[in-house]
N, C-alpha and C. Protein backbone atom coordinates (compact mmCIF):
# COMPACT_ATOMS: atom_id res chain seq x y z
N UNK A 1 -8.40 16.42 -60.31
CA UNK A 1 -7.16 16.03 -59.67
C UNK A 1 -7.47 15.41 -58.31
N UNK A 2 -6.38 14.64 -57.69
CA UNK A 2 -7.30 13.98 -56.44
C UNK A 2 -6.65 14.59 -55.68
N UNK A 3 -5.63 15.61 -55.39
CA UNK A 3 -5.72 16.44 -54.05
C UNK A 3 -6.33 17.74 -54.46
N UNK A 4 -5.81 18.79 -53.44
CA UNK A 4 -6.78 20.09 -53.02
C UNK A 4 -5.32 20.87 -53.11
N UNK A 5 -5.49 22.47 -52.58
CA UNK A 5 -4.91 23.01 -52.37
C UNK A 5 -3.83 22.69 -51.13
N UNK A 6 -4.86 22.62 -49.89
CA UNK A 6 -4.25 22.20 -48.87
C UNK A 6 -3.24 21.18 -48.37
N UNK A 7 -3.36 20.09 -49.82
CA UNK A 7 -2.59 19.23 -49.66
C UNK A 7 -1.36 19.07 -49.69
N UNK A 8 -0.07 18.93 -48.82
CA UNK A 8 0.91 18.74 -48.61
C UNK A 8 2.07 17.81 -48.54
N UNK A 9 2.66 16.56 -49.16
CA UNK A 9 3.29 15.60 -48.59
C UNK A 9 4.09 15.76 -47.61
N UNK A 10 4.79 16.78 -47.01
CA UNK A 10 5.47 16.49 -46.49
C UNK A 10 5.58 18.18 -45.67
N UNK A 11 5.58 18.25 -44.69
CA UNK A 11 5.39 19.77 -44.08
C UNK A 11 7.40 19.94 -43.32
N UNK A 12 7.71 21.20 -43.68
CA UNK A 12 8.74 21.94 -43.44
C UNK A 12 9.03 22.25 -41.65
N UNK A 13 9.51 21.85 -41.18
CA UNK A 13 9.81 22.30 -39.72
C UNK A 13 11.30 22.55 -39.43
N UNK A 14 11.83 24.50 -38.88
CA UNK A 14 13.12 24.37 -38.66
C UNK A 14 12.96 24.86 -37.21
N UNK A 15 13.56 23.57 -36.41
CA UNK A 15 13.44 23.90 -34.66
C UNK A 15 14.70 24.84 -34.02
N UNK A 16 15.47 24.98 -35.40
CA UNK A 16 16.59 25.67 -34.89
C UNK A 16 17.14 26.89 -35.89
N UNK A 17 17.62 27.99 -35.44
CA UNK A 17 18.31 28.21 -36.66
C UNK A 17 20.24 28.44 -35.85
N UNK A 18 20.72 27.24 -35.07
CA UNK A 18 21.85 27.70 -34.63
C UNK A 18 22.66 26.39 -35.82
N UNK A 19 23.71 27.37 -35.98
CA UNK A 19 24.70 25.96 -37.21
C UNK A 19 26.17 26.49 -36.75
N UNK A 20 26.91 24.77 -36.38
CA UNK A 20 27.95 24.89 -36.12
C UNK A 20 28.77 25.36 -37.40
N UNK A 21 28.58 25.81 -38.54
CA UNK A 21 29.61 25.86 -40.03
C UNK A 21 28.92 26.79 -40.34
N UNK A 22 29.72 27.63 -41.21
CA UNK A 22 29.70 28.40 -42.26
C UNK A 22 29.57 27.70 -43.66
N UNK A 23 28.66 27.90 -44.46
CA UNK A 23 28.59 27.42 -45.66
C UNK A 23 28.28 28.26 -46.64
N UNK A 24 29.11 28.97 -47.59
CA UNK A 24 29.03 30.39 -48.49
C UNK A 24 27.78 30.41 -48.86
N UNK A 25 26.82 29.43 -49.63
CA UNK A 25 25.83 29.54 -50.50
C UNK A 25 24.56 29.53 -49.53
N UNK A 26 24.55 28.98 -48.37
CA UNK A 26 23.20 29.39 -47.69
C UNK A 26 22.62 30.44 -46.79
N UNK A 27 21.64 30.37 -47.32
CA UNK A 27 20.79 31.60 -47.22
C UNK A 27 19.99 31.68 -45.63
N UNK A 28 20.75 30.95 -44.89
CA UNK A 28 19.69 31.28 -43.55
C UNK A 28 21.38 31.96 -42.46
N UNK A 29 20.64 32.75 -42.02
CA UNK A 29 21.43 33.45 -40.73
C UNK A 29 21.80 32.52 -39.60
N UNK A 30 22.98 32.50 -39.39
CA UNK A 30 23.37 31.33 -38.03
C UNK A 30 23.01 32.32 -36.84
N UNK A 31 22.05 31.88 -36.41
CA UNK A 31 21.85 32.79 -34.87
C UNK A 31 22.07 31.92 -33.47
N UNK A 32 22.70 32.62 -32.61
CA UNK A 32 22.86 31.64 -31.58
C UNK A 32 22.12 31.92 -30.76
N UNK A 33 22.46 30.56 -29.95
CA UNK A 33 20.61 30.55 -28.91
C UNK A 33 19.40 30.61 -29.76
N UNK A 34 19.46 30.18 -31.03
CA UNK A 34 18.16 30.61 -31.78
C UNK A 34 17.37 29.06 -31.76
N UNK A 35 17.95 28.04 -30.82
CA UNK A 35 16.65 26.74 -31.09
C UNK A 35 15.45 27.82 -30.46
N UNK A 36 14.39 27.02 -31.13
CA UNK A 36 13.08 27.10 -30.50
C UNK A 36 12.40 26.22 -29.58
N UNK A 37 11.72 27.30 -28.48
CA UNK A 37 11.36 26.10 -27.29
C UNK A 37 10.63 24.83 -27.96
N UNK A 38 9.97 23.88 -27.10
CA UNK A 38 9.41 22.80 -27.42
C UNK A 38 8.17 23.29 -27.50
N UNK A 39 7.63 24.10 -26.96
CA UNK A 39 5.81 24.64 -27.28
C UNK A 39 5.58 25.19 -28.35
N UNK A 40 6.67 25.67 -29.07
CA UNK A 40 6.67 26.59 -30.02
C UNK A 40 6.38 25.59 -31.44
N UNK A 41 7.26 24.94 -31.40
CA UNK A 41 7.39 23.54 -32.23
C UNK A 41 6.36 22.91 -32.41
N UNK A 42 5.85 22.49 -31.05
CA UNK A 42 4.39 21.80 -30.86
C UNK A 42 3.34 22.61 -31.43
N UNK A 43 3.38 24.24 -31.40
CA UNK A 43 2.20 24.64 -31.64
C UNK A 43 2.35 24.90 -33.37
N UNK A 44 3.72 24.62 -33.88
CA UNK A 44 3.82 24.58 -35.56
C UNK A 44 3.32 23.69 -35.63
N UNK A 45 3.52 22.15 -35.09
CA UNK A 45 2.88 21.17 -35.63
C UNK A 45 1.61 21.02 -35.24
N UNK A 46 1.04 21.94 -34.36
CA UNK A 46 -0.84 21.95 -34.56
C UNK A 46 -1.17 22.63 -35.44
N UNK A 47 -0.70 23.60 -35.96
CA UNK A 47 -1.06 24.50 -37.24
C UNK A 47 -0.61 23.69 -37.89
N UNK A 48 0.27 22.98 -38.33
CA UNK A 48 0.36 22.09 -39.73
C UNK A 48 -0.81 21.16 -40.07
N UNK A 49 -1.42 20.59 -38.86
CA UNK A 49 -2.52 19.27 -38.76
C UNK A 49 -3.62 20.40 -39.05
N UNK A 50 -4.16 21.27 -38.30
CA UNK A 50 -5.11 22.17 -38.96
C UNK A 50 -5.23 22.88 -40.37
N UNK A 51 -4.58 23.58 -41.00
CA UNK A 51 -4.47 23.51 -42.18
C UNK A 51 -4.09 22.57 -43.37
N UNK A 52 -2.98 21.87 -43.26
CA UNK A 52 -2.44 20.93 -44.40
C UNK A 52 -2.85 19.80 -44.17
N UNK A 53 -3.03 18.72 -45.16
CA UNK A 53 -3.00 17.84 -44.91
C UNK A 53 -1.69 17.07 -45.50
N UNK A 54 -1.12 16.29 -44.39
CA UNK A 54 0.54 16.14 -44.64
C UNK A 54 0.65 14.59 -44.33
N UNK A 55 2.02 13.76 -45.36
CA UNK A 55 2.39 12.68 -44.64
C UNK A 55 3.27 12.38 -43.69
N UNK A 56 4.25 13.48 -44.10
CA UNK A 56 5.33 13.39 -43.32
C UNK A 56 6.05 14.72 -42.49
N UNK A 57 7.10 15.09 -41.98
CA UNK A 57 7.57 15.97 -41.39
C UNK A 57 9.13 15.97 -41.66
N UNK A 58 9.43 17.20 -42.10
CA UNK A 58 10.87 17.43 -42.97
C UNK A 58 11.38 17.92 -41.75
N UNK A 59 12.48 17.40 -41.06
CA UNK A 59 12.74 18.57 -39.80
C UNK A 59 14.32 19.32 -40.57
N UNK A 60 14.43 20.52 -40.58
CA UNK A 60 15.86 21.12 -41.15
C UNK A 60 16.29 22.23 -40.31
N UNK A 61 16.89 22.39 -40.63
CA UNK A 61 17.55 24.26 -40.14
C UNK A 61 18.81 23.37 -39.53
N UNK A 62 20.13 24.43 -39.39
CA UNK A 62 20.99 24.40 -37.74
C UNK A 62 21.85 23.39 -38.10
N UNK A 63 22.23 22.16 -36.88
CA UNK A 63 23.66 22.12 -36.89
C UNK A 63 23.71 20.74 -38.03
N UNK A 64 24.17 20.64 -38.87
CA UNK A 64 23.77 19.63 -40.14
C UNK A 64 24.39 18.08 -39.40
């Protein structure tokens, strides 16, 4: 096969978990004040470049 384990297209990042709506079916907790600082973020996306190898960056969570 021509990738590995490590290989990833596209790596998961949620910088927030605050959401202005209620939506019955999802499964993440609206917490407020819950963005994450900017170092925090930065240091997900150095662990993403060290382990995975990725093309892109999915950013999700929070206010849609």
């Amino acid at each position: 096969m021509p990738w590995s384990l490590t290989d990833n297209p596209i790596a998961w990042l949620e910088p927030t978990a605050t959401c202005n709506i209620y939506c019955e079916g999802c499964y993440r907790a609206n917490v407020k004040n819950g963005h994450k600082p900017l170092d925090e973020v930065r240091r997900e996306l150095e662990t993403f470049s060290r382990f995975r190898n990725f093309d892109g960056v999915s950013i999700a969570g929070g206010i849609p």
